[in-house]
C-alpha atoms as a PDB file:
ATOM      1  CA  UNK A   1     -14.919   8.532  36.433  1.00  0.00           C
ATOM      2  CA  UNK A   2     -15.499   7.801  32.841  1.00  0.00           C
ATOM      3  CA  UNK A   3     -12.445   9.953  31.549  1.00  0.00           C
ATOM      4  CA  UNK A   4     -10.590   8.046  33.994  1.00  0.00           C
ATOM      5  CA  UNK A   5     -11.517   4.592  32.535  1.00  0.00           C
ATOM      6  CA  UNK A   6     -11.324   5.760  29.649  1.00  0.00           C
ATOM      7  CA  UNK A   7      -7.794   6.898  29.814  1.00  0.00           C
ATOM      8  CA  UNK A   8      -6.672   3.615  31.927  1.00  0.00           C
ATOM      9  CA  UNK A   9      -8.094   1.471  28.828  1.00  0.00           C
ATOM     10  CA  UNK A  10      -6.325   3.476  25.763  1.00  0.00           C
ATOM     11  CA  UNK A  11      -3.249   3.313  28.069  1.00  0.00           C
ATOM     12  CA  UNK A  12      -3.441  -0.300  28.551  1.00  0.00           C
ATOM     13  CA  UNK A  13      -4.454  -0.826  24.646  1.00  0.00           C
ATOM     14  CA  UNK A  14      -1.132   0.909  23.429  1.00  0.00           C
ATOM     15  CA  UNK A  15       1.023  -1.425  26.124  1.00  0.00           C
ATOM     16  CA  UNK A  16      -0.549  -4.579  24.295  1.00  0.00           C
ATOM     17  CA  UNK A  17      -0.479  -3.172  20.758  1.00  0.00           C
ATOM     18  CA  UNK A  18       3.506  -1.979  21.178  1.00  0.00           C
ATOM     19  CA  UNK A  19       4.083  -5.565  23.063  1.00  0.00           C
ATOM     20  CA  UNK A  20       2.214  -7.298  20.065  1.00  0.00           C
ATOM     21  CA  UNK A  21       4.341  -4.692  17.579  1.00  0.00           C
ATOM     22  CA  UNK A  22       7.487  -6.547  19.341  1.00  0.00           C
ATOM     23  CA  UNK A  23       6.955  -9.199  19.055  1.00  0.00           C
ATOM     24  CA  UNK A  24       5.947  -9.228  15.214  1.00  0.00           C
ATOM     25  CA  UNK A  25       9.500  -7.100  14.591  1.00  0.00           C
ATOM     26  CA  UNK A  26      11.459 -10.154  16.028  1.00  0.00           C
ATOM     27  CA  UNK A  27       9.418 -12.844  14.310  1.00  0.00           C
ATOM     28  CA  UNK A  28       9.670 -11.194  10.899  1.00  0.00           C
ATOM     29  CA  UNK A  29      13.853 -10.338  11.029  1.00  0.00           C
ATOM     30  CA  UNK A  30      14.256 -14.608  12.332  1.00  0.00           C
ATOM     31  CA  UNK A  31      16.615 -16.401  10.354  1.00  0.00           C
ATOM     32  CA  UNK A  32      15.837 -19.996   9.812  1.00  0.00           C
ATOM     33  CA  UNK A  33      18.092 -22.635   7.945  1.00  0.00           C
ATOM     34  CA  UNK A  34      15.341 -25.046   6.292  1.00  0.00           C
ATOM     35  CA  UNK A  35      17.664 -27.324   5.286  1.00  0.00           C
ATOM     36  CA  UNK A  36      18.520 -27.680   8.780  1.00  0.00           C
ATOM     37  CA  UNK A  37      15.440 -28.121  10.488  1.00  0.00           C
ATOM     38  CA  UNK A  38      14.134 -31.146   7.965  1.00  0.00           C
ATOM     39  CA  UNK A  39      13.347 -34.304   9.737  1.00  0.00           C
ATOM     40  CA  UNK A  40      15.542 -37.453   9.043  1.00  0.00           C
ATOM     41  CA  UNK A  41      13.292 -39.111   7.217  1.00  0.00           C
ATOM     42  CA  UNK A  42      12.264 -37.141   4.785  1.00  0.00           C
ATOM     43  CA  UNK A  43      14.672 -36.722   1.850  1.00  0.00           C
ATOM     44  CA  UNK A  44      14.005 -33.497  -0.231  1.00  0.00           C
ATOM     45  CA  UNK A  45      15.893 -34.061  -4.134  1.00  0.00           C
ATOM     46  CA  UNK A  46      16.788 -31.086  -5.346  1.00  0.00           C
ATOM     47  CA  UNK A  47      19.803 -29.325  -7.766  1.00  0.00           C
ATOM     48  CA  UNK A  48      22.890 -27.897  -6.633  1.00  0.00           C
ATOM     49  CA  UNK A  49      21.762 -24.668  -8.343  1.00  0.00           C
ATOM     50  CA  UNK A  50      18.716 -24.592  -6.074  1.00  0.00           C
ATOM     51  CA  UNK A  51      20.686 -24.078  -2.902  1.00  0.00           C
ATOM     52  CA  UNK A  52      23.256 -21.958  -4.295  1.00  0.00           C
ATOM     53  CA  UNK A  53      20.614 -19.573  -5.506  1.00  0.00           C
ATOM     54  CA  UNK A  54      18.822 -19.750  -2.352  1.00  0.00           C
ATOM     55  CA  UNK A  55      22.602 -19.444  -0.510  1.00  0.00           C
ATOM     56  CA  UNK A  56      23.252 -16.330  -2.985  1.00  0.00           C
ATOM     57  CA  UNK A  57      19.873 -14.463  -1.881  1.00  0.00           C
ATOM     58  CA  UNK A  58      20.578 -14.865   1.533  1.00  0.00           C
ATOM     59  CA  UNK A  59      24.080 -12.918   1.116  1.00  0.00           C
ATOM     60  CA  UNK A  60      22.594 -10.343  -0.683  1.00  0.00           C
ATOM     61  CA  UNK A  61      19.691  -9.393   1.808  1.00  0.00           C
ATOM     62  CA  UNK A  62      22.978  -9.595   4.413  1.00  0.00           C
ATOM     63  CA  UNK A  63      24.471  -6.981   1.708  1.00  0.00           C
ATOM     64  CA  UNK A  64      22.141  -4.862   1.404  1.00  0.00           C
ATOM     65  CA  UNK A  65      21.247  -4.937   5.321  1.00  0.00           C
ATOM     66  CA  UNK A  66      24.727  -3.918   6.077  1.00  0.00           C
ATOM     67  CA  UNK A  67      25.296  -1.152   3.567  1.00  0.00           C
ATOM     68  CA  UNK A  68      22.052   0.315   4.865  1.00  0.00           C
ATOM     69  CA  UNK A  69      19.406  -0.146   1.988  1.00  0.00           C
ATOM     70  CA  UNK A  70      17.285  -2.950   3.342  1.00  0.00           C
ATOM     71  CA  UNK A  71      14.267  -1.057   3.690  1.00  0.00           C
ATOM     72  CA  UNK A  72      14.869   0.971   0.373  1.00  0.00           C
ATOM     73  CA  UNK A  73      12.994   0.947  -2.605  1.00  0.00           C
ATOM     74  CA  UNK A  74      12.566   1.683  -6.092  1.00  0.00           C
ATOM     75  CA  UNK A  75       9.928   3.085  -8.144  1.00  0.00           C
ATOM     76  CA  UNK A  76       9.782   5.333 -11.070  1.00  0.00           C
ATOM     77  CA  UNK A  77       8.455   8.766 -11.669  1.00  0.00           C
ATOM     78  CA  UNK A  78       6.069   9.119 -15.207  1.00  0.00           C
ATOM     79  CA  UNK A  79       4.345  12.744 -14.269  1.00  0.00           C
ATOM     80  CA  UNK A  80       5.936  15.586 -12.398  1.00  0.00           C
ATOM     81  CA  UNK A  81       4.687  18.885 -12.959  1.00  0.00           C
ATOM     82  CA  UNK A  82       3.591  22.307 -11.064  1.00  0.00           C
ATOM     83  CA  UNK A  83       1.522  24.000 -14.034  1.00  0.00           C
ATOM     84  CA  UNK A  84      -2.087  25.583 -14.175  1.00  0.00           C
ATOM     85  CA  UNK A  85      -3.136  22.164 -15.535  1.00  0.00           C
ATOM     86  CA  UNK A  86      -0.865  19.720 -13.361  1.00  0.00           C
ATOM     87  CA  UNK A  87      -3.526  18.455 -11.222  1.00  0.00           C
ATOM     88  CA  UNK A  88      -5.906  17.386 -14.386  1.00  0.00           C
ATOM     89  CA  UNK A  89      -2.630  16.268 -15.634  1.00  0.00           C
ATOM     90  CA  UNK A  90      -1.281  13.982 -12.713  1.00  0.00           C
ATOM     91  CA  UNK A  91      -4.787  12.562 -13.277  1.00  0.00           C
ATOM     92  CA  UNK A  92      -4.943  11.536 -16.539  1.00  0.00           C
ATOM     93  CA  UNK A  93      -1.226  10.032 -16.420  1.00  0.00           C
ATOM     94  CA  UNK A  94      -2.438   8.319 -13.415  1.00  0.00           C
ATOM     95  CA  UNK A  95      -5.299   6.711 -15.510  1.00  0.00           C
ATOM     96  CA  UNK A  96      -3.104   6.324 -18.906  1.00  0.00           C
ATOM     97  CA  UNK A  97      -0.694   3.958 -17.056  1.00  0.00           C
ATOM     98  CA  UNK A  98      -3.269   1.586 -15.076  1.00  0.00           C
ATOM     99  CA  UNK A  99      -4.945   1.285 -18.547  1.00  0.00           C
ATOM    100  CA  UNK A 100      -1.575   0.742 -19.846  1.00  0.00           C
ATOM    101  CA  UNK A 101      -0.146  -1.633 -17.311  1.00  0.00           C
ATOM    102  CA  UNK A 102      -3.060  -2.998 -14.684  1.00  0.00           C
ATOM    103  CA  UNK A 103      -1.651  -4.185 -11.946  1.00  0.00           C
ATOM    104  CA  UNK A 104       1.079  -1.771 -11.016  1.00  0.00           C
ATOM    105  CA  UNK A 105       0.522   0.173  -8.375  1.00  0.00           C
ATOM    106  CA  UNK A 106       0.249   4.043  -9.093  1.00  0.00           C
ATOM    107  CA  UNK A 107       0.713   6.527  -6.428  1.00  0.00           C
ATOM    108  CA  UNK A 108      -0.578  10.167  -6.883  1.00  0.00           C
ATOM    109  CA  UNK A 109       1.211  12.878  -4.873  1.00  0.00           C
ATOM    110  CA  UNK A 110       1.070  16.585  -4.209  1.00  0.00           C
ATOM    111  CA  UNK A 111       4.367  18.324  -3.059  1.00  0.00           C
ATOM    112  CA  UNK A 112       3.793  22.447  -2.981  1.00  0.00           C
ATOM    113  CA  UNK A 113       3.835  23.312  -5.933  1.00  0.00           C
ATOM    114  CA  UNK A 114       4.840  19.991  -7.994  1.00  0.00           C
ATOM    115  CA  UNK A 115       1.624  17.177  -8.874  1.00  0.00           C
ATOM    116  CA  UNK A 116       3.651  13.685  -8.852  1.00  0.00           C
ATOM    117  CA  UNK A 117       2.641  10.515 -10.055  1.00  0.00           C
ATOM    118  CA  UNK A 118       4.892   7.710  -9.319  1.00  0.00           C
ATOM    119  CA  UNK A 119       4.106   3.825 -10.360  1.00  0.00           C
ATOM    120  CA  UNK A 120       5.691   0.060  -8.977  1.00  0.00           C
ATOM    121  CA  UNK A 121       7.313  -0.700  -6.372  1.00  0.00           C
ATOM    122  CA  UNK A 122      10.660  -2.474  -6.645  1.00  0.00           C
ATOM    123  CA  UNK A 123      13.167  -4.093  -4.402  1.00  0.00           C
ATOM    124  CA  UNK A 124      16.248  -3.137  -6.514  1.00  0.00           C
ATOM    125  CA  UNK A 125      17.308  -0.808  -8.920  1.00  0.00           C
ATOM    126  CA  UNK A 126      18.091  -2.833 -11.728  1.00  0.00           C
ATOM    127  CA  UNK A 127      14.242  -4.715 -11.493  1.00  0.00           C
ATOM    128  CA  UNK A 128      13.328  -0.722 -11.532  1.00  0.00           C
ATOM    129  CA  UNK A 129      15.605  -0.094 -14.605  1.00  0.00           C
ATOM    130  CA  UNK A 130      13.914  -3.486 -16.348  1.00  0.00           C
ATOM    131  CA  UNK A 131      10.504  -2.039 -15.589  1.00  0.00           C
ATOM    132  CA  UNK A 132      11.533   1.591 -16.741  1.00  0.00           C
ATOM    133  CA  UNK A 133      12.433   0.122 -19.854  1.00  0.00           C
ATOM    134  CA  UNK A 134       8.867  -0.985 -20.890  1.00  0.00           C
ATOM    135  CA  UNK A 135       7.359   2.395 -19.406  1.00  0.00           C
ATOM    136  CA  UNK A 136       9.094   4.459 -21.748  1.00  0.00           C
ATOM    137  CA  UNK A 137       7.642   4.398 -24.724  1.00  0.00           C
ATOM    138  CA  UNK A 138       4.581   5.404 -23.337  1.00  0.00           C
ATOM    139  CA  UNK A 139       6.052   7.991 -20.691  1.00  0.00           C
ATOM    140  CA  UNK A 140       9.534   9.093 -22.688  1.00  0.00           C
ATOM    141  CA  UNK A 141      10.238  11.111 -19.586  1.00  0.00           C
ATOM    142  CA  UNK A 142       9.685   8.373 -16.635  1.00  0.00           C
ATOM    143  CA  UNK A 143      12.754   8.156 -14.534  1.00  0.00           C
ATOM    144  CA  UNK A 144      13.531   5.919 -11.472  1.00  0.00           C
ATOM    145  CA  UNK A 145      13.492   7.730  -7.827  1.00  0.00           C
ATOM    146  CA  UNK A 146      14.127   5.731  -4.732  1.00  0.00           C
ATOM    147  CA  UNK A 147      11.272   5.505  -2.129  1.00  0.00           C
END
């Protein structure tokens, strides 16, 4: 009786979870026009280069959605190693850059046999290739890989 119950409440958990799941997808991929849903009376002053900038993102989510890289990112590789030492290693690169940069996120992986340590997470490649450029001096052999 109690597996039953038990069974008939994780069942009806996962319904409401993939329901709420749903639900959240279509919320999040909404498109709204603000400029179109401002009340009459209120008057928002603003430059033409605003809205064009704000017009210009738009089109290039709606790029990057069509040619398949919407939910691609960048980040860039500073250790990569499969040595004796590449564990100790992948450590103390780890703990180099967050002294170096605090802040950035720094991601620690093992791949049979290769110790990884990969750091930021950006939306293009050319915000990747900015950040790369201030990593380098510190880690001359940091290169951008796309997550």
């Amino acid at each position: 009786m109690k597996r039953t119950a038990l069974i008939l409440c994780l069942a009806l958990f996962s319904v409401c979870s993939l329901r709420a799941q749903s639900r959240a997808t279509q919320d999040s991929v909404a498109v709204y026009d603000v400029f179109d849903k401002l009340s009459e009376n209120l008057c928002v002053r603003q430059s033409k280069e605003v809205r064009e900038a704000m017009m210009a993102h738009i089109e290039r989510n709606e790029k990057r959605a069509a040619s398949g890289m919407e939910g691609q990112s960048f980040r860039i590789r500073i250790y990569f190693d499969s040595g004796q030492n590449a564990r100790a290693a992948s450590e103390a690169a780890a703990a180099r850059f967050r002294n170096l940069h605090p802040g950035v996120s720094v991601s620690r992986t093992f791949t049979d046999p290769f110790f990884k340590v990969t750091v930021g997470n950006y939306a293009t490649k050319a915000e990747a290739a900015a950040a790369l450029k201030t990593i380098q001096p510190a880690f001359p052999a940091a290169f951008i890989v796309r997550n």
